[in-house]
Each structure stands twice: as C-alpha cells, then as structure tokens.
C-alpha atoms as a PDB file:
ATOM      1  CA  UNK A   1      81.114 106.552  65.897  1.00  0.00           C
ATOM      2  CA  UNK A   2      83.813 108.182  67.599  1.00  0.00           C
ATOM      3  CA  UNK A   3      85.591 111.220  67.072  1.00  0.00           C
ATOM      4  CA  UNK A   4      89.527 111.600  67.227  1.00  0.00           C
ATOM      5  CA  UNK A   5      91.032 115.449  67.574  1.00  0.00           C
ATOM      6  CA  UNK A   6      94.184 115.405  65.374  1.00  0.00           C
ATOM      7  CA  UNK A   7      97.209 117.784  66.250  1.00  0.00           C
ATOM      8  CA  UNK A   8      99.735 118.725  63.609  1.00  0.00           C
ATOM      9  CA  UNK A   9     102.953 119.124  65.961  1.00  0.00           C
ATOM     10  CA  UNK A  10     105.986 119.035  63.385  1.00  0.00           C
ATOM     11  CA  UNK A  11     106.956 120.567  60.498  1.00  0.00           C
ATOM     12  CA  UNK A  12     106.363 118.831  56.673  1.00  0.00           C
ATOM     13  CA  UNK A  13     109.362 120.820  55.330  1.00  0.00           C
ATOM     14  CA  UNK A  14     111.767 118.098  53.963  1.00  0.00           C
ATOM     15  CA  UNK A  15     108.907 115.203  54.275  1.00  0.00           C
ATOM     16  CA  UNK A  16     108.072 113.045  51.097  1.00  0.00           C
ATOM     17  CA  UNK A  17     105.265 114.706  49.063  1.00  0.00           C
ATOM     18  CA  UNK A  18     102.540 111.989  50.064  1.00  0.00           C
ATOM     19  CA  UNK A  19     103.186 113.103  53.451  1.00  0.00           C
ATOM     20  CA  UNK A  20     102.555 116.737  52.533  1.00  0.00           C
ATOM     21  CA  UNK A  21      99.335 115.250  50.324  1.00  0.00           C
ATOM     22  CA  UNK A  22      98.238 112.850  53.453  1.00  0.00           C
ATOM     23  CA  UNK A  23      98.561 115.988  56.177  1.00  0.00           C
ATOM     24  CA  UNK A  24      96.584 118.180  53.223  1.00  0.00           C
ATOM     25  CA  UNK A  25      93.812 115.462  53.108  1.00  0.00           C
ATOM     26  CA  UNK A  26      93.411 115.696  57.234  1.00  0.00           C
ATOM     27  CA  UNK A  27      93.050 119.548  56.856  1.00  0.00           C
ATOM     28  CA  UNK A  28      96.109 120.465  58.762  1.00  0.00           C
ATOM     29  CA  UNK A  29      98.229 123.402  57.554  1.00  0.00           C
ATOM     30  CA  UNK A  30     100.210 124.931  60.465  1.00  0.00           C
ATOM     31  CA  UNK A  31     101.549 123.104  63.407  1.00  0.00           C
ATOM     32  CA  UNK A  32      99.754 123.667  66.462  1.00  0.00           C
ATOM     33  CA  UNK A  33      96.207 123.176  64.573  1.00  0.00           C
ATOM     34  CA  UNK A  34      93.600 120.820  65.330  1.00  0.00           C
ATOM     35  CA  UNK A  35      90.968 118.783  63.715  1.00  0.00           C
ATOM     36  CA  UNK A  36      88.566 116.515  64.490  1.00  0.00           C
ATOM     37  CA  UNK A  37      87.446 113.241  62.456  1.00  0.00           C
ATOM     38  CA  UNK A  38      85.437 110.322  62.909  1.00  0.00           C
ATOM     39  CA  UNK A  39      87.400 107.094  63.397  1.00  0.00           C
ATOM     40  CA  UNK A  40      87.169 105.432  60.487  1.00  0.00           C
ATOM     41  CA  UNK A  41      89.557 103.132  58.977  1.00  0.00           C
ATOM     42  CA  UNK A  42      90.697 105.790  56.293  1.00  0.00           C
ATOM     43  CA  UNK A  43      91.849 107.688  58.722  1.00  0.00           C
ATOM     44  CA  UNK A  44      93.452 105.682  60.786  1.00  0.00           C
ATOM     45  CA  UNK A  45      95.259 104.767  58.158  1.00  0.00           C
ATOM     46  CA  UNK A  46      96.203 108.626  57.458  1.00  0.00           C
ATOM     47  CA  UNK A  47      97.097 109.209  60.731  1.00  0.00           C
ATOM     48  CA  UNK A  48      99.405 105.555  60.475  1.00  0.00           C
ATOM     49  CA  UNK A  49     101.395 107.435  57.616  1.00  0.00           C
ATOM     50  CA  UNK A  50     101.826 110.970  59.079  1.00  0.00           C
ATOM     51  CA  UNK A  51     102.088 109.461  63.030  1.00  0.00           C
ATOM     52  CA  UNK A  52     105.601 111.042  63.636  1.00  0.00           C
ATOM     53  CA  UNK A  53     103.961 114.249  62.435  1.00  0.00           C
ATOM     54  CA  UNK A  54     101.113 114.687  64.316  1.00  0.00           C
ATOM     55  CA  UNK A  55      99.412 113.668  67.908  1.00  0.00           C
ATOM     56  CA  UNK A  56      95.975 112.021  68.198  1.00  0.00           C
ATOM     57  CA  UNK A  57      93.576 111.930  71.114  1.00  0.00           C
ATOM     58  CA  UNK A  58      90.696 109.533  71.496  1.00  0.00           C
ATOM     59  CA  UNK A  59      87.317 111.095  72.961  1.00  0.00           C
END
C-alpha cells in the first residue's frame, strides 16, 4: 500500500467544526506538521474535505 505525507499549511481558525474534527482525525495540530498515512479510501476522503487546508505528497 502506499504511503501519503500530509502537510497542515493553513490555519483552522474560522473553519466549520468538521473541518477542525477531520484535521484532528489526520493528527495534525500546528501548521507546518507532517504525517504520514496509508492511502486508503478514508483518507482520501479526509484529505478531499480539508484539501484547501493542507498539502499531500505521494511516495
């Protein structure tokens, strides 16, 4: 399976609460972290709700 590093790169000040929930769930707190996660539907779809929050790389 492969993995996908997730970047949190803009505030969730002002952002609907399951946007704050959804960016929770991916384990991002600050901007400027990182995670990685398989690519698995779920989180595609995740990363689908939060995309203008964060930026994803493939590896």
């Amino acid at each position: 399976m492969a993995k996908i590093k997730v970047t949190k790169v803009r505030s969730d000040i002002k952002r609907p609460e399951t946007q704050k929930r959804t960016l929770k769930a991916l384990g991002l707190k600050k901007i400027g972290q990182t995670v990685e996660h398989d690519d698995t539907p779920t989180i595609l779809g995740m990363i689908k709700k939060v995309n203008h929050l964060v930026s994803v790389e493939t590896k």
